[in-house]
C-alpha atoms as a PDB file:
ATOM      1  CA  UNK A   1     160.007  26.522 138.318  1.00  0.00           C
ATOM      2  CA  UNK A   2     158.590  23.706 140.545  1.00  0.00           C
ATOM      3  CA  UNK A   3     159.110  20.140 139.440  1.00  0.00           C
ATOM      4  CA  UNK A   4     156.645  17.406 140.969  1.00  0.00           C
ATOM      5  CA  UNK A   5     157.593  13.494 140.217  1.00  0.00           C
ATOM      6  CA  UNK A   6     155.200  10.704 141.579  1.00  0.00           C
ATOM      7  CA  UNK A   7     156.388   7.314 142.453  1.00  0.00           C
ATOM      8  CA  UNK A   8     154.888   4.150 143.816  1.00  0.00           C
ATOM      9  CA  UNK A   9     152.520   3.421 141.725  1.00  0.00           C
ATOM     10  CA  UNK A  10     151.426  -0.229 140.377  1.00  0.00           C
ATOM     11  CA  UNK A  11     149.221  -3.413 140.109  1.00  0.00           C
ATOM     12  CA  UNK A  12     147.541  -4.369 143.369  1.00  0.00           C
ATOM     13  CA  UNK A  13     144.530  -6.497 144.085  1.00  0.00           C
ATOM     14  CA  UNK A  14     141.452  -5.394 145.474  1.00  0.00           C
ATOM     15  CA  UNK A  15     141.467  -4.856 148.917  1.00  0.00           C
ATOM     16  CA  UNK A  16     145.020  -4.115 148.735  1.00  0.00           C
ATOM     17  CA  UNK A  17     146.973  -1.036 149.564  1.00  0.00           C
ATOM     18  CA  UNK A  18     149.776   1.431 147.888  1.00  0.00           C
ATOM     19  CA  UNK A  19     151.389   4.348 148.857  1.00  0.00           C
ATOM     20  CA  UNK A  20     151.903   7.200 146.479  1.00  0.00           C
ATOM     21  CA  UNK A  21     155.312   9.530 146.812  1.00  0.00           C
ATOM     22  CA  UNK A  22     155.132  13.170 145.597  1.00  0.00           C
ATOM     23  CA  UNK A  23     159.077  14.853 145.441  1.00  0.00           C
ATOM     24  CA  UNK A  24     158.825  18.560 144.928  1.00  0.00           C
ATOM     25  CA  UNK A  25     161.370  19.940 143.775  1.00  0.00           C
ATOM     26  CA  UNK A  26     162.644  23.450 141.598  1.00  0.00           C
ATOM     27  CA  UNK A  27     162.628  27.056 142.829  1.00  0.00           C
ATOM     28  CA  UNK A  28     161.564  27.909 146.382  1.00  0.00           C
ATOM     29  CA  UNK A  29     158.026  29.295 145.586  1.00  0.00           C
ATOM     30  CA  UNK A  30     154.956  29.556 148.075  1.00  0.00           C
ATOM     31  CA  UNK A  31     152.909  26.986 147.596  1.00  0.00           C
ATOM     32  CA  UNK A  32     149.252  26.738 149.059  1.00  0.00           C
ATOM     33  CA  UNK A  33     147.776  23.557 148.867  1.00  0.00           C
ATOM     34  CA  UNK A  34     148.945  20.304 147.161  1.00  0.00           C
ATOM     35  CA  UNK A  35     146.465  17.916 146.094  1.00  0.00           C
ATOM     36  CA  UNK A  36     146.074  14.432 144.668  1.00  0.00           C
ATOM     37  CA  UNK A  37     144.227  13.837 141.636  1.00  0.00           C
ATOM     38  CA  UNK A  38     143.344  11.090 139.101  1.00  0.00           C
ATOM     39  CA  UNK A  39     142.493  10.377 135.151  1.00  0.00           C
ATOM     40  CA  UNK A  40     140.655   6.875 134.659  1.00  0.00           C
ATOM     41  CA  UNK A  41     140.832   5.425 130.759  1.00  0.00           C
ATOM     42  CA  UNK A  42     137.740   8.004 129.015  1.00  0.00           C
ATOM     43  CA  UNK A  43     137.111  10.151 132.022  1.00  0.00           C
ATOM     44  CA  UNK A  44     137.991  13.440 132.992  1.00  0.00           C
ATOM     45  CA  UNK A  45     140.395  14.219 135.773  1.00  0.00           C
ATOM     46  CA  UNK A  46     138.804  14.631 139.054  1.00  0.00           C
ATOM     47  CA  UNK A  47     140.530  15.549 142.434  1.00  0.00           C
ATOM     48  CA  UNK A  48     141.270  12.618 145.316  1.00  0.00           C
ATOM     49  CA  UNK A  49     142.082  14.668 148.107  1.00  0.00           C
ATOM     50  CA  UNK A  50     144.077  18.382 149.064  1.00  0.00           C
ATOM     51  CA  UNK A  51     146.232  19.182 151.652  1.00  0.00           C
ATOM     52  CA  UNK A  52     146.815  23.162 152.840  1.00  0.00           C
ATOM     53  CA  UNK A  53     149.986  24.364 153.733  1.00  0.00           C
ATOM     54  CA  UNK A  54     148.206  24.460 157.695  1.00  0.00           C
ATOM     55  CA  UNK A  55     147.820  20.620 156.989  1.00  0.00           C
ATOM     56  CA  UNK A  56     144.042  20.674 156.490  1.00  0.00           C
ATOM     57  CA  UNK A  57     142.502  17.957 154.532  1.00  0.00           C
ATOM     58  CA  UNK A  58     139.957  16.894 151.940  1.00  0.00           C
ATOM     59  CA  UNK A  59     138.881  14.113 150.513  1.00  0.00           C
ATOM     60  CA  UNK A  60     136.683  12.868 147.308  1.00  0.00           C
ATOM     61  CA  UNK A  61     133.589  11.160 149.319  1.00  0.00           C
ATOM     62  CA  UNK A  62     134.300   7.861 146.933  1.00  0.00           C
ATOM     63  CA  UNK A  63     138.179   7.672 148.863  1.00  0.00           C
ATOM     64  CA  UNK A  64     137.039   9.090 151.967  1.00  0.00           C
ATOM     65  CA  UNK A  65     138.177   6.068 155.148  1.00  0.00           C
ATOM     66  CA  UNK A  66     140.334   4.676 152.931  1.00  0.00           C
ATOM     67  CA  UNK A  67     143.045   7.332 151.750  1.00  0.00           C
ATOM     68  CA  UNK A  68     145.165   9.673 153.805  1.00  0.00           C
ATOM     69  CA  UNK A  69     147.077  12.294 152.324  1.00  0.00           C
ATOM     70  CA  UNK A  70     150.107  13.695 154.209  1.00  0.00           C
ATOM     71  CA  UNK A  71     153.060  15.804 154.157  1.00  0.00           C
ATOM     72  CA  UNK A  72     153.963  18.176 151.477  1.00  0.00           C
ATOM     73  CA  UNK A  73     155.320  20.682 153.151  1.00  0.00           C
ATOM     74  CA  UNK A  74     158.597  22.983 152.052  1.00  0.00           C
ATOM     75  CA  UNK A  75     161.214  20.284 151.289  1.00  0.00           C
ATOM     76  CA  UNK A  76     158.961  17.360 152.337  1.00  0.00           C
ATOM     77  CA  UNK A  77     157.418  14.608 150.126  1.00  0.00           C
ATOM     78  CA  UNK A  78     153.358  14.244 149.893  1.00  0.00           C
ATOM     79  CA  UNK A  79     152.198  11.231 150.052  1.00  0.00           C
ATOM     80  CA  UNK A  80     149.165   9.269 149.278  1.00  0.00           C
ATOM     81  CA  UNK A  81     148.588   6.275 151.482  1.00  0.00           C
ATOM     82  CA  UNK A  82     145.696   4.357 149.594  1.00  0.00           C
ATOM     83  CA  UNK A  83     143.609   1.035 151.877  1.00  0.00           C
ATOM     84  CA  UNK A  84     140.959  -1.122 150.343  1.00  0.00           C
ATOM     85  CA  UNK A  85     141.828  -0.516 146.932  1.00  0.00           C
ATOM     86  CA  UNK A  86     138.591  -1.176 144.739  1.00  0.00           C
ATOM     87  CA  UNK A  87     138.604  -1.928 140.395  1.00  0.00           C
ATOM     88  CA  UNK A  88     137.038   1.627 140.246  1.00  0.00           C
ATOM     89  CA  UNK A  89     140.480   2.984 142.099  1.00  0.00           C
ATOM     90  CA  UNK A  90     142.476   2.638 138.561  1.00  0.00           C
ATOM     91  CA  UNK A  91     144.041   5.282 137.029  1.00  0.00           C
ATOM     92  CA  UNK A  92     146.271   7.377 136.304  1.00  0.00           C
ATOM     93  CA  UNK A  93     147.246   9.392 139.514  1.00  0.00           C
ATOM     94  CA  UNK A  94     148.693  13.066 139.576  1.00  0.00           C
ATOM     95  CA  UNK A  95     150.336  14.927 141.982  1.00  0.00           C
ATOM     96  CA  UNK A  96     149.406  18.637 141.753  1.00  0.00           C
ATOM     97  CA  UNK A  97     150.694  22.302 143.378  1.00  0.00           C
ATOM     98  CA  UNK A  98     149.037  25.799 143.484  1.00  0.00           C
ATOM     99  CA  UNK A  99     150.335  28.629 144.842  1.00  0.00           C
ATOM    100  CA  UNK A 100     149.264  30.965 141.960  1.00  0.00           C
ATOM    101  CA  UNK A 101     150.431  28.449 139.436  1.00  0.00           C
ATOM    102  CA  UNK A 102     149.532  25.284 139.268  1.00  0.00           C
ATOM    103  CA  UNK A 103     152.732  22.790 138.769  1.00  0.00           C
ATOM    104  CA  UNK A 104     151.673  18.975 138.014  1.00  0.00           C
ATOM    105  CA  UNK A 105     153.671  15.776 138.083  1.00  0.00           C
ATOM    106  CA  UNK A 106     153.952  13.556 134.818  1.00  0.00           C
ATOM    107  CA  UNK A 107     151.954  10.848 137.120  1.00  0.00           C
ATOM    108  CA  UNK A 108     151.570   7.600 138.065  1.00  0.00           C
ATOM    109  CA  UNK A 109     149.711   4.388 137.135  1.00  0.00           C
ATOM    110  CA  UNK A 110     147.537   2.716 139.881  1.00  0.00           C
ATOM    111  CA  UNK A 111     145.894  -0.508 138.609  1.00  0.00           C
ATOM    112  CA  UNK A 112     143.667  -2.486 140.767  1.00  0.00           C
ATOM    113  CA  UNK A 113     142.265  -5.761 139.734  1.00  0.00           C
ATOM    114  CA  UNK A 114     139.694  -7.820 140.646  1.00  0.00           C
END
Protein backbone atom coordinates (compact mmCIF):
# COMPACT_ATOMS: atom_id res chain seq x y z
CA UNK A 1 0.00 0.00 0.00
CA UNK A 2 1.28 3.49 -1.03
CA UNK A 3 0.19 6.46 1.03
CA UNK A 4 0.43 10.04 -0.71
CA UNK A 5 -0.20 13.27 1.72
CA UNK A 6 -0.09 16.85 0.12
CA UNK A 7 0.91 19.85 2.03
CA UNK A 8 1.33 23.52 1.34
CA UNK A 9 -1.56 24.47 0.23
CA UNK A 10 -3.51 27.93 0.98
CA UNK A 11 -4.85 31.50 0.24
CA UNK A 12 -2.58 33.53 -2.01
CA UNK A 13 -3.25 36.54 -4.16
CA UNK A 14 -3.08 36.68 -7.70
CA UNK A 15 0.13 36.86 -9.04
CA UNK A 16 1.40 35.10 -6.12
CA UNK A 17 3.15 31.82 -5.75
CA UNK A 18 2.89 28.37 -3.58
CA UNK A 19 4.63 25.37 -3.50
CA UNK A 20 2.86 22.07 -3.22
CA UNK A 21 4.67 18.97 -1.15
CA UNK A 22 3.77 15.37 -2.15
CA UNK A 23 5.28 12.62 0.78
CA UNK A 24 5.00 9.12 -0.54
CA UNK A 25 5.03 6.86 1.61
CA UNK A 26 3.79 2.77 2.25
CA UNK A 27 5.20 -0.35 0.58
CA UNK A 28 8.12 -0.13 -1.85
CA UNK A 29 6.13 -0.56 -5.15
CA UNK A 30 7.25 0.59 -8.77
CA UNK A 31 5.82 3.49 -9.52
CA UNK A 32 5.73 5.07 -13.14
CA UNK A 33 4.74 8.44 -13.27
CA UNK A 34 3.37 10.80 -10.55
CA UNK A 35 1.24 13.54 -11.54
CA UNK A 36 -0.49 16.62 -10.20
CA UNK A 37 -4.04 17.11 -10.58
CA UNK A 38 -6.92 19.42 -9.55
CA UNK A 39 -10.94 19.54 -8.71
CA UNK A 40 -12.37 23.25 -8.95
CA UNK A 41 -16.00 23.78 -6.98
CA UNK A 42 -18.60 21.91 -9.98
CA UNK A 43 -15.91 20.68 -12.29
CA UNK A 44 -14.42 17.55 -12.98
CA UNK A 45 -10.88 16.68 -12.08
CA UNK A 46 -8.44 17.42 -14.73
CA UNK A 47 -4.60 16.74 -14.68
CA UNK A 48 -1.89 19.84 -14.00
CA UNK A 49 1.15 18.25 -14.94
CA UNK A 50 3.09 14.39 -14.80
CA UNK A 51 6.36 13.54 -14.06
CA UNK A 52 7.99 9.88 -15.32
CA UNK A 53 10.13 8.02 -13.26
CA UNK A 54 13.09 9.24 -16.20
CA UNK A 55 11.99 12.81 -14.97
CA UNK A 56 10.08 13.75 -18.13
CA UNK A 57 7.47 16.34 -17.88
CA UNK A 58 4.02 17.55 -18.87
CA UNK A 59 2.08 20.18 -18.37
CA UNK A 60 -1.81 21.34 -18.78
CA UNK A 61 -1.29 24.24 -21.58
CA UNK A 62 -3.47 26.64 -19.02
CA UNK A 63 -0.21 26.08 -16.21
CA UNK A 64 2.31 25.71 -18.75
CA UNK A 65 5.44 28.85 -17.79
CA UNK A 66 4.13 29.08 -14.67
CA UNK A 67 4.30 25.57 -12.81
CA UNK A 68 7.19 23.18 -12.46
CA UNK A 69 6.77 19.87 -11.18
CA UNK A 70 9.78 18.07 -9.65
CA UNK A 71 11.04 15.23 -7.77
CA UNK A 72 9.11 12.21 -6.89
CA UNK A 73 11.37 9.81 -7.13
CA UNK A 74 11.80 6.48 -4.68
CA UNK A 75 11.90 8.10 -1.20
CA UNK A 76 11.77 11.70 -2.52
CA UNK A 77 8.92 14.27 -2.18
CA UNK A 78 7.11 15.74 -5.53
CA UNK A 79 6.58 18.93 -5.56
CA UNK A 80 4.54 21.49 -7.28
CA UNK A 81 6.11 24.90 -7.50
CA UNK A 82 3.11 27.15 -8.74
CA UNK A 83 4.14 31.32 -10.20
CA UNK A 84 1.54 33.80 -11.25
CA UNK A 85 -1.21 32.30 -9.55
CA UNK A 86 -4.53 33.41 -11.41
CA UNK A 87 -8.58 33.24 -9.67
CA UNK A 88 -9.04 30.34 -12.21
CA UNK A 89 -5.90 28.44 -10.29
CA UNK A 90 -8.41 27.48 -7.22
CA UNK A 91 -9.01 24.24 -6.24
CA UNK A 92 -8.65 21.49 -4.76
CA UNK A 93 -5.17 19.97 -5.69
CA UNK A 94 -4.26 16.12 -5.71
CA UNK A 95 -1.27 14.39 -5.73
CA UNK A 96 -1.55 11.14 -7.74
CA UNK A 97 0.72 7.66 -8.42
CA UNK A 98 0.45 4.89 -11.11
CA UNK A 99 2.42 2.14 -11.41
CA UNK A 100 -0.46 -0.32 -12.17
CA UNK A 101 -2.52 1.19 -9.43
CA UNK A 102 -3.27 4.38 -9.07
CA UNK A 103 -2.69 5.69 -5.24
CA UNK A 104 -4.09 9.41 -4.60
CA UNK A 105 -3.50 11.84 -1.78
CA UNK A 106 -6.57 13.18 0.34
CA UNK A 107 -5.43 16.76 -1.26
CA UNK A 108 -4.97 20.10 -0.80
CA UNK A 109 -6.79 23.46 -1.01
CA UNK A 110 -5.24 26.20 -3.27
CA UNK A 111 -7.29 29.44 -3.17
CA UNK A 112 -6.32 32.37 -5.17
CA UNK A 113 -8.07 35.63 -4.92
CA UNK A 114 -8.38 38.49 -6.77
Amino acid sequence: QVQLVESGGGLVQAGGSLTLSCKRTGVAVRINTMAWYRQAPGQQRELVATISSVGSTNYADSVKGRFTISGGSPGNTLYLQMNSLKPEDTAVYYCQASGGYEYWGQGTQVTVSS
